[in-house]
Each structure stands twice: as C-alpha cells, then as structure tokens.
PDB file of N, CA and C in Angstrom:
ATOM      1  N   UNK A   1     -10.839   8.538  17.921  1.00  0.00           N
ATOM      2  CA  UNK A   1     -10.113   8.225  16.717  1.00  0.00           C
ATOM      3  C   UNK A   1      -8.852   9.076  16.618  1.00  0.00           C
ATOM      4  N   UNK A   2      -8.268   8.852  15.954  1.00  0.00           N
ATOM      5  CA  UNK A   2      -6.913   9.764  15.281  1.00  0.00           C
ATOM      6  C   UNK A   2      -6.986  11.066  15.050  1.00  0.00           C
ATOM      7  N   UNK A   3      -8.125  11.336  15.268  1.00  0.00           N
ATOM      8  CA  UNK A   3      -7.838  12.746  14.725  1.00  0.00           C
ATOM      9  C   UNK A   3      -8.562  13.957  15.832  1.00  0.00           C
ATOM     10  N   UNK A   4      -8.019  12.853  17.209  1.00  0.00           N
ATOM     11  CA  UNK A   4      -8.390  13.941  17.989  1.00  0.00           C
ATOM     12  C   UNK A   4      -6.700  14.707  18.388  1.00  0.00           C
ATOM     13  N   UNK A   5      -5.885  14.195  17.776  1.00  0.00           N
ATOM     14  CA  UNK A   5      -4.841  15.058  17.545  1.00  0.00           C
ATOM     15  C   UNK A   5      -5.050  16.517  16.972  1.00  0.00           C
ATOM     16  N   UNK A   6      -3.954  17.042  17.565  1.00  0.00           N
ATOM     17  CA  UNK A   6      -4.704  18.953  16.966  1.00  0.00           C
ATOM     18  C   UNK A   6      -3.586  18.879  16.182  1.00  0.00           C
ATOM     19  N   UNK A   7      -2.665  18.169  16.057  1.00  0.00           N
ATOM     20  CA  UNK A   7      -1.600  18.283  14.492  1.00  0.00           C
ATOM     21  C   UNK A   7      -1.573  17.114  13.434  1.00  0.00           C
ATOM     22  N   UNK A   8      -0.768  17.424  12.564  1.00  0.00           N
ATOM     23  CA  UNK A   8      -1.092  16.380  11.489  1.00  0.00           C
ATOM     24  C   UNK A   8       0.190  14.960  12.235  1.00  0.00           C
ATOM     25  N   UNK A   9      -0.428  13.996  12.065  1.00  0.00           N
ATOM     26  CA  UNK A   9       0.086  12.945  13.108  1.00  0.00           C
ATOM     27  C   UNK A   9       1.557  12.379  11.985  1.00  0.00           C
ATOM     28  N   UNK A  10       2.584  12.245  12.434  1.00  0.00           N
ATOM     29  CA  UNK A  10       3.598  12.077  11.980  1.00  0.00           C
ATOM     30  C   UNK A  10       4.196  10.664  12.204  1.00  0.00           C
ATOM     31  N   UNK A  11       3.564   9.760  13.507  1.00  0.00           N
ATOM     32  CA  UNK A  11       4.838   8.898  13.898  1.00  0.00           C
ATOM     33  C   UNK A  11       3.724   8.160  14.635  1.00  0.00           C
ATOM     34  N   UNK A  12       3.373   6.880  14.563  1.00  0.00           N
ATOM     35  CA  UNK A  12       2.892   5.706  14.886  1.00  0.00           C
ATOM     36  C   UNK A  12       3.514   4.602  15.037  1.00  0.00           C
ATOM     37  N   UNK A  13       3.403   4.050  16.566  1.00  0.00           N
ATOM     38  CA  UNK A  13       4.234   2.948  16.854  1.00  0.00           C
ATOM     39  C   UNK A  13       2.967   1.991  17.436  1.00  0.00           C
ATOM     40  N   UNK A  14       3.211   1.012  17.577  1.00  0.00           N
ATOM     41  CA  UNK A  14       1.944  -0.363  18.161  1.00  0.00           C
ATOM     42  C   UNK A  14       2.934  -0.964  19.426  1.00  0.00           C
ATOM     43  N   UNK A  15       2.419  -1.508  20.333  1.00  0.00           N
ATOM     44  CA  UNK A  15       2.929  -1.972  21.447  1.00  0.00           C
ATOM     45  C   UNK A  15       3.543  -3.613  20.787  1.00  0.00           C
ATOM     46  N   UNK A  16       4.471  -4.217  21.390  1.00  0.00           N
ATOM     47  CA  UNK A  16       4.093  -5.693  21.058  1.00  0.00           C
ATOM     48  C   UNK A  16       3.232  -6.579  21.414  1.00  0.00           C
ATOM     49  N   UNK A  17       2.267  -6.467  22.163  1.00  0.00           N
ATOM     50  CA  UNK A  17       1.303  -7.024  22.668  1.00  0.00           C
ATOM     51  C   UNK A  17      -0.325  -6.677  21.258  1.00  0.00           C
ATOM     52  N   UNK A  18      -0.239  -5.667  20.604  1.00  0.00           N
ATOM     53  CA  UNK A  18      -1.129  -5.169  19.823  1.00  0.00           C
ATOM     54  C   UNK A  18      -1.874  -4.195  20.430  1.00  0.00           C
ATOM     55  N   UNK A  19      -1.826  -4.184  21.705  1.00  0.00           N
ATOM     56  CA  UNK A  19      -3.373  -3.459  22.770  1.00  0.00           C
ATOM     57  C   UNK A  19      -3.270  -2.160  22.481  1.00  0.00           C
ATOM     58  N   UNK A  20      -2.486  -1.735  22.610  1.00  0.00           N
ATOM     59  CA  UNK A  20      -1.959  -0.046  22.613  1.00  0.00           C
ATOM     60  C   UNK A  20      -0.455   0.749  21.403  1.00  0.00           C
ATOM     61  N   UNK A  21      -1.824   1.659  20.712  1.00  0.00           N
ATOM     62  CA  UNK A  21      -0.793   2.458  19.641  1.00  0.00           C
ATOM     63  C   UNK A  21      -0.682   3.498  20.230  1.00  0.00           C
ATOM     64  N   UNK A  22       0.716   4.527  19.899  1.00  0.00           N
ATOM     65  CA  UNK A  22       1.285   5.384  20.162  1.00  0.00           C
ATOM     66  C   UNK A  22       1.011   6.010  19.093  1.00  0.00           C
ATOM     67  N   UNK A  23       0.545   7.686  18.789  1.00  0.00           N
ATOM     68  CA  UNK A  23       1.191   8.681  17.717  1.00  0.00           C
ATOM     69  C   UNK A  23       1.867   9.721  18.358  1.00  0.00           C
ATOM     70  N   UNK A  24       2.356  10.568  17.194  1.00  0.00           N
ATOM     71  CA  UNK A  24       3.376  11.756  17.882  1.00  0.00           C
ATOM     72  C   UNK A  24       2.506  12.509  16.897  1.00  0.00           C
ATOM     73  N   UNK A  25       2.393  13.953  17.085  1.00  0.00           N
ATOM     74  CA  UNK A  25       1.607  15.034  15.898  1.00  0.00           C
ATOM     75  C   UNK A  25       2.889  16.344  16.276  1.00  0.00           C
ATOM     76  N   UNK A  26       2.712  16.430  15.472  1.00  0.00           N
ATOM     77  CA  UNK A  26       3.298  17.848  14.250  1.00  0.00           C
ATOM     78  C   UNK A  26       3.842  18.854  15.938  1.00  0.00           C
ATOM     79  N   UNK A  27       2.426  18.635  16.576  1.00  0.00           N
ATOM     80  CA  UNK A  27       2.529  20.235  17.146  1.00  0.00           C
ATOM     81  C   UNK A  27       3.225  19.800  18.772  1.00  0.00           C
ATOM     82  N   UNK A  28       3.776  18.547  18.549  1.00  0.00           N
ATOM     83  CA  UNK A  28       4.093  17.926  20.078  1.00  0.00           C
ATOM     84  C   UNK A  28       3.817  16.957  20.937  1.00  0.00           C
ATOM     85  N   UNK A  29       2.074  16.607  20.585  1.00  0.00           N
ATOM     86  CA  UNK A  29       1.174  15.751  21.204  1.00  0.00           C
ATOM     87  C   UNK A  29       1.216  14.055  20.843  1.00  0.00           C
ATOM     88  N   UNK A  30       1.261  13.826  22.042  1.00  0.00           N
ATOM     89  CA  UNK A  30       1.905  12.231  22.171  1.00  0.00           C
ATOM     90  C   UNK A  30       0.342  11.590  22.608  1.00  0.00           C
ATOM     91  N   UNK A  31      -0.216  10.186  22.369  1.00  0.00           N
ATOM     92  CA  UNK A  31      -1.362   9.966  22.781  1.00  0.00           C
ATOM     93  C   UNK A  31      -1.281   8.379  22.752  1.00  0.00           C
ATOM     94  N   UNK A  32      -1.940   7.913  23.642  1.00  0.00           N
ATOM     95  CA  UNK A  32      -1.888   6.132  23.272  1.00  0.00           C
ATOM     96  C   UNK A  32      -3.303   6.390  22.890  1.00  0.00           C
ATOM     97  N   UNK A  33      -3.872   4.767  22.125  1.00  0.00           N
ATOM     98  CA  UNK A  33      -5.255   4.763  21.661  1.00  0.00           C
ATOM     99  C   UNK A  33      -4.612   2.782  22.602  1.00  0.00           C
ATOM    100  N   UNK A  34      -6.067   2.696  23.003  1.00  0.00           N
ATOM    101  CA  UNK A  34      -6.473   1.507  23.288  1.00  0.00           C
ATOM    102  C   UNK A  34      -7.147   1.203  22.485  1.00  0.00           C
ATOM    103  N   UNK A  35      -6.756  -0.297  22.195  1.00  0.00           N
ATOM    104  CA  UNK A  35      -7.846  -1.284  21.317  1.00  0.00           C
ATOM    105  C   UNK A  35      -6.531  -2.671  20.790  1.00  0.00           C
ATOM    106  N   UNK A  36      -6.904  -3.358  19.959  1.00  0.00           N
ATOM    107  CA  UNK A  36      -6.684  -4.138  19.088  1.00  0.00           C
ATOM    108  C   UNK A  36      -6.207  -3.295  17.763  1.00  0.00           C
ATOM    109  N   UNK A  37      -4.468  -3.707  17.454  1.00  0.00           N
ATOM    110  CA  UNK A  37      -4.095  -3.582  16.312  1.00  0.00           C
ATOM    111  C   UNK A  37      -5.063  -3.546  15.165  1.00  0.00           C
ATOM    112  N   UNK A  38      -5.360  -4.633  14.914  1.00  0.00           N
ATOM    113  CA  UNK A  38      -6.837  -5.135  13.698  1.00  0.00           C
ATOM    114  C   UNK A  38      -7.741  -4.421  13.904  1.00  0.00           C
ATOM    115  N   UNK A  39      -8.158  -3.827  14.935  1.00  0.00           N
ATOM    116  CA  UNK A  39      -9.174  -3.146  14.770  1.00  0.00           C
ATOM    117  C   UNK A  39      -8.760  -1.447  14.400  1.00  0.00           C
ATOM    118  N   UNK A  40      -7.988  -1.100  14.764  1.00  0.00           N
ATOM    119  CA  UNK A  40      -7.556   0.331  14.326  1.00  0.00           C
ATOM    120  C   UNK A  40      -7.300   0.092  12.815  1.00  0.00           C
ATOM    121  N   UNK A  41      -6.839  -0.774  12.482  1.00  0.00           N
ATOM    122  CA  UNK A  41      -6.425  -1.247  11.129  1.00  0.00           C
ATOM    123  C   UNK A  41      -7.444  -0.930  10.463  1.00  0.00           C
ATOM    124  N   UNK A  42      -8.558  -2.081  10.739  1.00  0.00           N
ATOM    125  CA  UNK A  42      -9.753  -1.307  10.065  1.00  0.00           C
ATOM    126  C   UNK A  42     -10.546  -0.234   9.755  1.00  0.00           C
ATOM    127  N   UNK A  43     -10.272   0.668  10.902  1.00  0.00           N
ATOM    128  CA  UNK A  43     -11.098   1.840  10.943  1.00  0.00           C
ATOM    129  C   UNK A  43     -10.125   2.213   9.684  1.00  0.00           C
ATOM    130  N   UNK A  44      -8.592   2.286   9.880  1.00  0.00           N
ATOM    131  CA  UNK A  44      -7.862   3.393   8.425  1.00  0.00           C
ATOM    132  C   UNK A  44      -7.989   2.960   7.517  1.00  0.00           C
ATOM    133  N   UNK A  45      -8.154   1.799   6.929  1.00  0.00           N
ATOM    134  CA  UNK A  45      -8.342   1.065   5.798  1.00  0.00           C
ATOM    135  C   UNK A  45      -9.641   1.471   4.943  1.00  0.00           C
ATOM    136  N   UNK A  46     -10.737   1.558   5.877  1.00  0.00           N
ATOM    137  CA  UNK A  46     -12.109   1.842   5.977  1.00  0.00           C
ATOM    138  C   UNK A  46     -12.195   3.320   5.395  1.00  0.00           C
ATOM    139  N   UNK A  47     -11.691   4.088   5.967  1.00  0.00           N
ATOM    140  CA  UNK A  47     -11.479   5.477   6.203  1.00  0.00           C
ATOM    141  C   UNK A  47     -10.733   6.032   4.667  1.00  0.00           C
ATOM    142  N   UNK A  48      -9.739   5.029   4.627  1.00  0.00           N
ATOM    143  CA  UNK A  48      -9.208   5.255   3.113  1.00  0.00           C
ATOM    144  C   UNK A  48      -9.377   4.643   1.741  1.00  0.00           C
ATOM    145  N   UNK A  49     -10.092   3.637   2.085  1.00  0.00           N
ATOM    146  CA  UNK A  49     -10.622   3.005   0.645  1.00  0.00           C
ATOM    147  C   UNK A  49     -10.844   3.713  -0.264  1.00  0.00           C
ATOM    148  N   UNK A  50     -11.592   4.681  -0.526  1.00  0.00           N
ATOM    149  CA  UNK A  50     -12.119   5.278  -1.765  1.00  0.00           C
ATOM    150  C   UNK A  50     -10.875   6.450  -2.070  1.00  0.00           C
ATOM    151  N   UNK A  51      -9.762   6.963  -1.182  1.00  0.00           N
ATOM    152  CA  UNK A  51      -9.065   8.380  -0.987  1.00  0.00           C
ATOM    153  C   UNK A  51      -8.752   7.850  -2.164  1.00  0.00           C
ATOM    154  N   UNK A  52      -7.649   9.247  -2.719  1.00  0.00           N
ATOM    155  CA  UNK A  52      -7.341   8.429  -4.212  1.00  0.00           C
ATOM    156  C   UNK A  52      -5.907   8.272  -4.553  1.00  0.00           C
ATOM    157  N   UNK A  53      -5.324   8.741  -3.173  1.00  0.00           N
ATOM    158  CA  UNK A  53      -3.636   7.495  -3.077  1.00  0.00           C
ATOM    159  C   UNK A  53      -4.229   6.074  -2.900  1.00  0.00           C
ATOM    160  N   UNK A  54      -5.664   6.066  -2.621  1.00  0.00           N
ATOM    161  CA  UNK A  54      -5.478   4.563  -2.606  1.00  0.00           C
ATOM    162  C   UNK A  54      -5.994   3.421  -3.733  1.00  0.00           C
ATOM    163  N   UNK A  55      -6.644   4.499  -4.620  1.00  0.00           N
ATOM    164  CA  UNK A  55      -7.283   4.125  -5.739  1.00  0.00           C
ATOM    165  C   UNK A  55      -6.655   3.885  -7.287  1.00  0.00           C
ATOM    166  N   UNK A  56      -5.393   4.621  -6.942  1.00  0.00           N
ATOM    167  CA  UNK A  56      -4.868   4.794  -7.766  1.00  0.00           C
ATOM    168  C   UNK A  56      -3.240   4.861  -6.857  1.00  0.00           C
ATOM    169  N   UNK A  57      -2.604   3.948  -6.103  1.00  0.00           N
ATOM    170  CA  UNK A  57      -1.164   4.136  -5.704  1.00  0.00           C
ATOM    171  C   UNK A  57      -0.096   4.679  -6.739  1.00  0.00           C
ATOM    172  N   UNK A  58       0.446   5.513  -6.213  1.00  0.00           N
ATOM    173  CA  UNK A  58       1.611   5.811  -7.544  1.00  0.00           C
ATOM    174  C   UNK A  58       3.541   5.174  -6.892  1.00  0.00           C
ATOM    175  N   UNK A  59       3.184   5.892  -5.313  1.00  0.00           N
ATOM    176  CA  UNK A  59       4.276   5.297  -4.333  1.00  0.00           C
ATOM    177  C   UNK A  59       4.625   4.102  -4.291  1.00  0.00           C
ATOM    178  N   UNK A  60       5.468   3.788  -3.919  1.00  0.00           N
ATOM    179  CA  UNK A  60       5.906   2.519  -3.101  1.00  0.00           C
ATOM    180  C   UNK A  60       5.735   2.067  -1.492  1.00  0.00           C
ATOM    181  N   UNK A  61       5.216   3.118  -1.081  1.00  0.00           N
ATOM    182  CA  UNK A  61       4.867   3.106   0.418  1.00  0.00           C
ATOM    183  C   UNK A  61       2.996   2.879   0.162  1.00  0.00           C
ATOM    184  N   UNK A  62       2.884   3.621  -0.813  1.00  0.00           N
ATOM    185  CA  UNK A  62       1.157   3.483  -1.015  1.00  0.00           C
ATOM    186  C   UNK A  62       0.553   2.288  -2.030  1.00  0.00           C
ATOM    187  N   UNK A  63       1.179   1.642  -2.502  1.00  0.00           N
ATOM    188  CA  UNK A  63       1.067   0.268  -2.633  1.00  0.00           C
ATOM    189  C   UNK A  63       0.843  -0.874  -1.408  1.00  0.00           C
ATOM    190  N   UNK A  64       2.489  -0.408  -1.263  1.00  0.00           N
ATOM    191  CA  UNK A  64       2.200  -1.729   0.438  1.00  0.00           C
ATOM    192  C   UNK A  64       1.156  -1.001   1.569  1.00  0.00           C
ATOM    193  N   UNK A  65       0.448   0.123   1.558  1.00  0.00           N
ATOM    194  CA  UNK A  65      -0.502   0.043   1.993  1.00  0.00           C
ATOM    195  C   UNK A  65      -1.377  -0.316   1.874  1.00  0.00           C
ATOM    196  N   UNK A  66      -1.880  -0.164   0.853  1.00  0.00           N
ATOM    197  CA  UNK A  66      -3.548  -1.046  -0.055  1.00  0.00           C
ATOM    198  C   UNK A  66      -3.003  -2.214   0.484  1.00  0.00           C
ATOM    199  N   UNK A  67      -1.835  -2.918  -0.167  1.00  0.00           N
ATOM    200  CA  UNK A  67      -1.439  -4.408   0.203  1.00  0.00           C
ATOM    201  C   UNK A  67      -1.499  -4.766   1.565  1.00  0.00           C
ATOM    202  N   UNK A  68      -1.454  -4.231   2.764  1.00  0.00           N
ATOM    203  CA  UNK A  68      -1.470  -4.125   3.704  1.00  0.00           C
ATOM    204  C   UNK A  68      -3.595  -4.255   4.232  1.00  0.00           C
ATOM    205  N   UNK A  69      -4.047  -3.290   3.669  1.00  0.00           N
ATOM    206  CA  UNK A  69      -5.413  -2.922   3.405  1.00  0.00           C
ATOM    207  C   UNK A  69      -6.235  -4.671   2.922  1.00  0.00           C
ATOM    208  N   UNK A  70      -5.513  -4.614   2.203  1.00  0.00           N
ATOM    209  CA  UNK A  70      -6.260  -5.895   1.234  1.00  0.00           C
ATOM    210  C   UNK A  70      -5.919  -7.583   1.915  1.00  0.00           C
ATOM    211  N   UNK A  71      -4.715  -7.524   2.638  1.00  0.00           N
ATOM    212  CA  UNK A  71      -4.301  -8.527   3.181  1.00  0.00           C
ATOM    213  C   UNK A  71      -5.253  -8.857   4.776  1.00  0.00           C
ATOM    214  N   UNK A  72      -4.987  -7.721   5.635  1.00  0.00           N
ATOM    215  CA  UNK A  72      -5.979  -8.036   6.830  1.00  0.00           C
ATOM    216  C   UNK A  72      -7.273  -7.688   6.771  1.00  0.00           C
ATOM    217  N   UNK A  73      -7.977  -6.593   5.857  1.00  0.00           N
ATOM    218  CA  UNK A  73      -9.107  -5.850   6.390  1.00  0.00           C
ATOM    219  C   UNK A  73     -10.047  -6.202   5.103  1.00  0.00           C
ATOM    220  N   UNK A  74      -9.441  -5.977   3.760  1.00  0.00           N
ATOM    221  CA  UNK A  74     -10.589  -5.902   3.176  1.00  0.00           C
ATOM    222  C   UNK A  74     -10.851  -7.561   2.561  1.00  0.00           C
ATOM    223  N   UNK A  75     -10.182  -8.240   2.200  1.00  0.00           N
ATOM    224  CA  UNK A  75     -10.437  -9.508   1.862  1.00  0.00           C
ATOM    225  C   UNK A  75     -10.803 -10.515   2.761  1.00  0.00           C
ATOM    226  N   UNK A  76     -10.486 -10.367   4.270  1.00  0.00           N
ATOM    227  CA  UNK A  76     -11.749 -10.849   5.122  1.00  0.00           C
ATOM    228  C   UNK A  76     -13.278 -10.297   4.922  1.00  0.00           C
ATOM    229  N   UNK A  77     -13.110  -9.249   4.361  1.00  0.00           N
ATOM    230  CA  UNK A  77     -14.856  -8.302   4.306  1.00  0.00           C
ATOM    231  C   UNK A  77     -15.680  -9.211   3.016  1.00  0.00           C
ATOM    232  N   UNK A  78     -14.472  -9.438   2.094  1.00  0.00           N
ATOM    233  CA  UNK A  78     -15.328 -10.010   0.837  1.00  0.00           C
ATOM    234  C   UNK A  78     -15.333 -11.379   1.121  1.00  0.00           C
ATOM    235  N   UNK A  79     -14.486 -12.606   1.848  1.00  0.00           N
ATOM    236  CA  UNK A  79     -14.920 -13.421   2.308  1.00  0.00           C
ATOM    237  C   UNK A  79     -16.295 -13.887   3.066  1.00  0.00           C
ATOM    238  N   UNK A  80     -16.444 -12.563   3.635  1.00  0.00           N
ATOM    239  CA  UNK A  80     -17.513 -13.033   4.699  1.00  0.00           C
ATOM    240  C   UNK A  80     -18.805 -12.561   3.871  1.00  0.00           C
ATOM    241  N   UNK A  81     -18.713 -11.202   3.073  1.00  0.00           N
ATOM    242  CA  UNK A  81     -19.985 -11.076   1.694  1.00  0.00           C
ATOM    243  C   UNK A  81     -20.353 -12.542   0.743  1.00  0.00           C
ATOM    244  N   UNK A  82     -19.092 -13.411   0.690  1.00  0.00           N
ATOM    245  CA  UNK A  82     -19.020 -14.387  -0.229  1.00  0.00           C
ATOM    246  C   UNK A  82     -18.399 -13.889  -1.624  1.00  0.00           C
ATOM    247  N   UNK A  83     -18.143 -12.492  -1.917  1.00  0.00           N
ATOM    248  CA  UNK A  83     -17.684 -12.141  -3.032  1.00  0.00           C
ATOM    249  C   UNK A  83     -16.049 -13.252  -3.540  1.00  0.00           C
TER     250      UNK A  83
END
C-alpha cells in the first residue's frame, strides 16, 4: 500500500493505460504501485470514509474528493447492497 513510503507522499501520477501509479514522498522516494486505477481508488476511498475531511469537507479540493469517492467507489458499493 501507500504507505510503505517512509515520507509523507506529496505527488501522484497514474499511467494512461491505468496499470501503474507513480508517488514522489517528502524524503525523495519515487515508487510505482501495480494494479488497476479503480482498484487503488478503492482502497483510499475505503481508507478515508469515516476521516473527518471527509465527513465533513470544508475545501474545495475535499469536496471533489468525496465526489470523486462517491462517483466510482462508493455508490457502486450501495448499488450492489441494494441500498
């Protein structure tokens, strides 16, 4: 996951293909993660649901995240509950 970075991760890029994300951290460290866009998606979405920039957005960057959150990850979840 993300946080086998030893700094606080600053800079995330996605390939155009989706397969492979890039971060940069604080202290220098560059790393690809393999997988599926959507699926990394989920793990942060997952990971941040309850935090409470996300419970309460005050930003404009932390809005279109939930919105972001709510568009691919979590409203497929309540589709498939039937909620």
């Amino acid at each position: 996951m993300l946080n086998k970075s030893l700094g606080v991760v600053n800079s995330v890029a996605i390939s155009a293909d989706g397969q492979t994300i890039v971060s940069g951290s604080d202290d220098g460290t560059v790393r690809l993660w393999r997988g599926s866009w959507r699926a990394w998606l989920q793990v942060c979405c997952d990971r941040l649901r309850y935090h409470p920039i996300f419970t309460n957005p005050q930003t404009e960057e932390a809005k279109a995240a939930c919105e972001v959150c709510r568009k691919y990850v979590w409203s497929k979840e309540e589709a498939k509950s039937g909620d």
